[in-house]
C-alpha atoms as a PDB file:
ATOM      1  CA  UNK A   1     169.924 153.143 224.335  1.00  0.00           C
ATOM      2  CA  UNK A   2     167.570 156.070 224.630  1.00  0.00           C
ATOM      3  CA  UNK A   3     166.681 158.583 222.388  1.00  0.00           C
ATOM      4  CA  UNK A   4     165.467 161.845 222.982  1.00  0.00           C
ATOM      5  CA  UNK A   5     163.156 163.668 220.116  1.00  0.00           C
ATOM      6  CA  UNK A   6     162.089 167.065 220.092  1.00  0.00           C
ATOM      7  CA  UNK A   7     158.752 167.490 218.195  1.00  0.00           C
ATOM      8  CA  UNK A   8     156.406 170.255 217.374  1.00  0.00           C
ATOM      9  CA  UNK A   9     153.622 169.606 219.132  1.00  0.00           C
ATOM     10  CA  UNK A  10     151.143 171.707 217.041  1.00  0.00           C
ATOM     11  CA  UNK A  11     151.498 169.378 214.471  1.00  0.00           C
ATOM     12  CA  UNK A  12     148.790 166.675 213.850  1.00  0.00           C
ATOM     13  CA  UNK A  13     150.901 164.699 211.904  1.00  0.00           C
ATOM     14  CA  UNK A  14     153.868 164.923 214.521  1.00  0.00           C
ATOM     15  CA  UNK A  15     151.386 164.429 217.149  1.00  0.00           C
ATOM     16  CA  UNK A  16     150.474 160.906 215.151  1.00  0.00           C
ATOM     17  CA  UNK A  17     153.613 159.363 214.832  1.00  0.00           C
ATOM     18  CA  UNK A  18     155.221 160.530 218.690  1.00  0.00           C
ATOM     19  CA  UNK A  19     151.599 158.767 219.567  1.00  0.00           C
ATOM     20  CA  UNK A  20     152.030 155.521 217.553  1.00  0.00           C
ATOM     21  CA  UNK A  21     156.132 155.461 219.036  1.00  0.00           C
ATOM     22  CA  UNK A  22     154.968 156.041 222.999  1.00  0.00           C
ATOM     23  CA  UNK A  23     152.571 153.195 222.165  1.00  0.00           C
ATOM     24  CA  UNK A  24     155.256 150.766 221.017  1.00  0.00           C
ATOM     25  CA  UNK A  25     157.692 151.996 223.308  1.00  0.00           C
ATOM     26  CA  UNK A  26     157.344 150.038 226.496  1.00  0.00           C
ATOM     27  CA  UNK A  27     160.458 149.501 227.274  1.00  0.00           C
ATOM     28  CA  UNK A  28     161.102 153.611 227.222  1.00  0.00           C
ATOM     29  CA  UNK A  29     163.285 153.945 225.364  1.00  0.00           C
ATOM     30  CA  UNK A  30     161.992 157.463 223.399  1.00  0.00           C
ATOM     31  CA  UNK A  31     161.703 160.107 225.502  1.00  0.00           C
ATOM     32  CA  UNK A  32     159.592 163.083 223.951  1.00  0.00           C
ATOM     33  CA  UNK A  33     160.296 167.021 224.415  1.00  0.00           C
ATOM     34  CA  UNK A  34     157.514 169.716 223.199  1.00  0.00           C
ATOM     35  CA  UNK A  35     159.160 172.148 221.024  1.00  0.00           C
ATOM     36  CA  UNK A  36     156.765 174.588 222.625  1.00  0.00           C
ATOM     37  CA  UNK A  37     158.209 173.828 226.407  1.00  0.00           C
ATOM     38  CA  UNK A  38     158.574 176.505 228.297  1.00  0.00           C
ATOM     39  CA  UNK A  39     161.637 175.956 229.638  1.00  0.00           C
ATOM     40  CA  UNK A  40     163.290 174.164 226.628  1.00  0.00           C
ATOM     41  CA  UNK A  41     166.126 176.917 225.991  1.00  0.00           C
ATOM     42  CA  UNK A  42     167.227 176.006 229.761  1.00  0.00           C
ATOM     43  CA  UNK A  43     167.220 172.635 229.572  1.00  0.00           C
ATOM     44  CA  UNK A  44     168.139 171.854 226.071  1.00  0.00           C
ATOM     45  CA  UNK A  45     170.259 174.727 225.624  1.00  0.00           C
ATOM     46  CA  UNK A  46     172.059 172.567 222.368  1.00  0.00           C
ATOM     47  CA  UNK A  47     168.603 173.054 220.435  1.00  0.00           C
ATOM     48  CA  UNK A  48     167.836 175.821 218.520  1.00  0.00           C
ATOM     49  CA  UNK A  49     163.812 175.966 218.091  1.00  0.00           C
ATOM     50  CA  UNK A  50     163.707 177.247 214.709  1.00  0.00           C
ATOM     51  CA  UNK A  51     166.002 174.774 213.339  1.00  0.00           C
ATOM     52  CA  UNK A  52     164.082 171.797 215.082  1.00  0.00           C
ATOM     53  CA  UNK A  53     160.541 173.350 213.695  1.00  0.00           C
ATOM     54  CA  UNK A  54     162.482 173.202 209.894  1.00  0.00           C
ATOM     55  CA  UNK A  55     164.136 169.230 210.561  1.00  0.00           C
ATOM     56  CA  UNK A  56     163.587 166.787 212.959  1.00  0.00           C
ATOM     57  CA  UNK A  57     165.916 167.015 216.152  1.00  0.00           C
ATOM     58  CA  UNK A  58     167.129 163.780 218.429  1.00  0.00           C
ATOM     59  CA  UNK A  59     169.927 163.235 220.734  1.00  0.00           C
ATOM     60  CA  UNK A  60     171.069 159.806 222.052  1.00  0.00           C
ATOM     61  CA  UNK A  61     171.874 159.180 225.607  1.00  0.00           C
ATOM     62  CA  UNK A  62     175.395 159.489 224.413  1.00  0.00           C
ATOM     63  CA  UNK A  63     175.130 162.950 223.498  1.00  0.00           C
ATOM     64  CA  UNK A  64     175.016 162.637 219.849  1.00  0.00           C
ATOM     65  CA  UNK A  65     172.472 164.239 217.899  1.00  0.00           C
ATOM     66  CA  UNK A  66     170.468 163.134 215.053  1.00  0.00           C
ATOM     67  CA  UNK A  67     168.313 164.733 212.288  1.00  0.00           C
ATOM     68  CA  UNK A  68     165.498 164.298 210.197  1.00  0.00           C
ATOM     69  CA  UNK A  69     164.956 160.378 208.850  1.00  0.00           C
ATOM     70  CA  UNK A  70     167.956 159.779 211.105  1.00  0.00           C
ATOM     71  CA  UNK A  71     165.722 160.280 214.222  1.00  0.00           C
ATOM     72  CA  UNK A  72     162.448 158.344 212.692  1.00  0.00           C
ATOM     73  CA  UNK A  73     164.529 155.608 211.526  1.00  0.00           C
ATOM     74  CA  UNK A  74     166.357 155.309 214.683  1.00  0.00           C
ATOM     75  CA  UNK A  75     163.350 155.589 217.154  1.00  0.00           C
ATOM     76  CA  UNK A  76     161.435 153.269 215.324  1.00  0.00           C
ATOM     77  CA  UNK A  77     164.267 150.735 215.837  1.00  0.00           C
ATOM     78  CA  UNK A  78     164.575 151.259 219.251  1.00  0.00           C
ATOM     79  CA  UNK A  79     160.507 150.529 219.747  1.00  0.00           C
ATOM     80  CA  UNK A  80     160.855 146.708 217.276  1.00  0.00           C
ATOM     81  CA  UNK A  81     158.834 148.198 214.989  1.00  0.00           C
ATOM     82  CA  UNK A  82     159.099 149.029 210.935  1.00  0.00           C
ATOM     83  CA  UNK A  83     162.514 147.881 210.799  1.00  0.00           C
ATOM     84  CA  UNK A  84     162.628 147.930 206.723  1.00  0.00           C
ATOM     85  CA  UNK A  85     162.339 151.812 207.380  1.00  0.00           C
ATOM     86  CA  UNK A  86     166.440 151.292 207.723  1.00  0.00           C
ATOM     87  CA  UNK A  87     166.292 150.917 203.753  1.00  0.00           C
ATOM     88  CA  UNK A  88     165.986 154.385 203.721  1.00  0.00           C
ATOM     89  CA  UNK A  89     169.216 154.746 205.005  1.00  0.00           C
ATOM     90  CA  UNK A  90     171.245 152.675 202.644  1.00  0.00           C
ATOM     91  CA  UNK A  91     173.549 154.719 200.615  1.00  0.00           C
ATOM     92  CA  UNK A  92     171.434 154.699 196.960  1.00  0.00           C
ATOM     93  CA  UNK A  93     168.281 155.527 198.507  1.00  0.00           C
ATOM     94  CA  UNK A  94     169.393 158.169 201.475  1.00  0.00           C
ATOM     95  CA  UNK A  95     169.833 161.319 199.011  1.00  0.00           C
ATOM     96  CA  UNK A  96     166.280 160.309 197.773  1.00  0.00           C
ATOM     97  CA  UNK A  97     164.581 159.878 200.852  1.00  0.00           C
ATOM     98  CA  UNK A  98     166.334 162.560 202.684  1.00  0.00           C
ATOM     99  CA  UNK A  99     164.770 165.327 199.491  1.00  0.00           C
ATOM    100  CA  UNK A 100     161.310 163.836 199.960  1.00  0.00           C
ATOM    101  CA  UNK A 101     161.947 164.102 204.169  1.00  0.00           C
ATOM    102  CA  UNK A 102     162.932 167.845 203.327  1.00  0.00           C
ATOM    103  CA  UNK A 103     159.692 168.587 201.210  1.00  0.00           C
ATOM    104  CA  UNK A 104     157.298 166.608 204.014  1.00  0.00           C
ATOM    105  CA  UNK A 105     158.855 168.945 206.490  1.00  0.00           C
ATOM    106  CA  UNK A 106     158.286 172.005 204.501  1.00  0.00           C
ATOM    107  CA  UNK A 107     155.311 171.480 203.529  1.00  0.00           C
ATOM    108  CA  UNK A 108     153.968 169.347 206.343  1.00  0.00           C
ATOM    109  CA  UNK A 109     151.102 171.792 207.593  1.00  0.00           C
ATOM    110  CA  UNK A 110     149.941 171.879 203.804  1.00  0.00           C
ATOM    111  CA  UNK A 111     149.729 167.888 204.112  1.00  0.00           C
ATOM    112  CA  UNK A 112     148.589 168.030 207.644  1.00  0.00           C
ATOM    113  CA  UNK A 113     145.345 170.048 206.285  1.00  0.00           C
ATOM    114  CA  UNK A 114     145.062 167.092 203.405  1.00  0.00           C
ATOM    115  CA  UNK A 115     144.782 164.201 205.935  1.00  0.00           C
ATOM    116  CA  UNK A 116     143.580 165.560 208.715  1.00  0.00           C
ATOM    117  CA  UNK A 117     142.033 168.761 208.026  1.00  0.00           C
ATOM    118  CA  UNK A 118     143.701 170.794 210.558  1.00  0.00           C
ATOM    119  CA  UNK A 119     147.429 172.057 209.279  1.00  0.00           C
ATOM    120  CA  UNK A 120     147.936 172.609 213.522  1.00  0.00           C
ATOM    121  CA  UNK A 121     146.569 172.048 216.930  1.00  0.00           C
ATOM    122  CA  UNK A 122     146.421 173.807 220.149  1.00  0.00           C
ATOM    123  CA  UNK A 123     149.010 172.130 222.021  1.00  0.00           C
ATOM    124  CA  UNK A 124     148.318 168.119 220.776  1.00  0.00           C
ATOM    125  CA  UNK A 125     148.255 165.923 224.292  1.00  0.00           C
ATOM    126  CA  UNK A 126     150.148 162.581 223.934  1.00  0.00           C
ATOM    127  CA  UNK A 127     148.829 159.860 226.442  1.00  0.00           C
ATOM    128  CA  UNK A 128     152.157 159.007 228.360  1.00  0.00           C
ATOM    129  CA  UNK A 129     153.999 160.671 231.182  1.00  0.00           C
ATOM    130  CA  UNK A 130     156.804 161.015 228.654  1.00  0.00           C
ATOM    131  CA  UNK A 131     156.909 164.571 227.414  1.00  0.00           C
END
């Protein structure tokens, strides 16, 4: 299985997790678009940009898309590691998880700022031929 992600990659906190993923994934299984890709409304004509900047976007090699913890959880998975992440995807803790996922997102150049102190990035480099 494959998954692709779409990520903002002005984000220093996006940038950190697609980082820690390519460095799991050796068996490449994630596949990493920049939401900032020139050529992304040709080639992923199915994404909408401002949507993806709002919620996490993913699409399987199957053609089904994901969104938001959906896409961590699942990528994650697909690199062996933090498996007990799939708790947040059990049916009495989804609604919860999926309201804090929403106010990360929101807010996530706000938190960005408070643990990195940049809320964005010139265009963040990620260390693998993969985006």
């Amino acid at each position: 299985m494959q998954l692709t992600i779409f990520y903002d990659s002005h984000c220093p906190l996006c940038l950190a997790e697609m980082q820690h993923l390519v460095k799991y994934d050796e068996d490449n299984h994630i596949r990493l678009i920049d939401l900032y890709a020139c050529d992304l409304k040709r080639l992923y004509p199915q994404i909408d940009k401002h949507k993806a900047m709002q919620r996490l976007h993913g699409q399987l090699d199957t053609g089904e898309m994901l969104y938001g913890l959906d896409v961590t959880c699942t990528a994650w998975s697909l690199v062996g590691k933090y498996r007990w992440l799939k708790i947040l995807r059990w049916p009495f803790i989804k609604p919860v998880s999926n309201l804090t996922y929403r106010f990360f997102a929101r807010y996530r150049e706000t938190i960005a700022l408070v643990f990195t102190g940049k809320k964005r990035c010139n265009q963040c480099a990620i260390p693998k031929n993969n985006s």
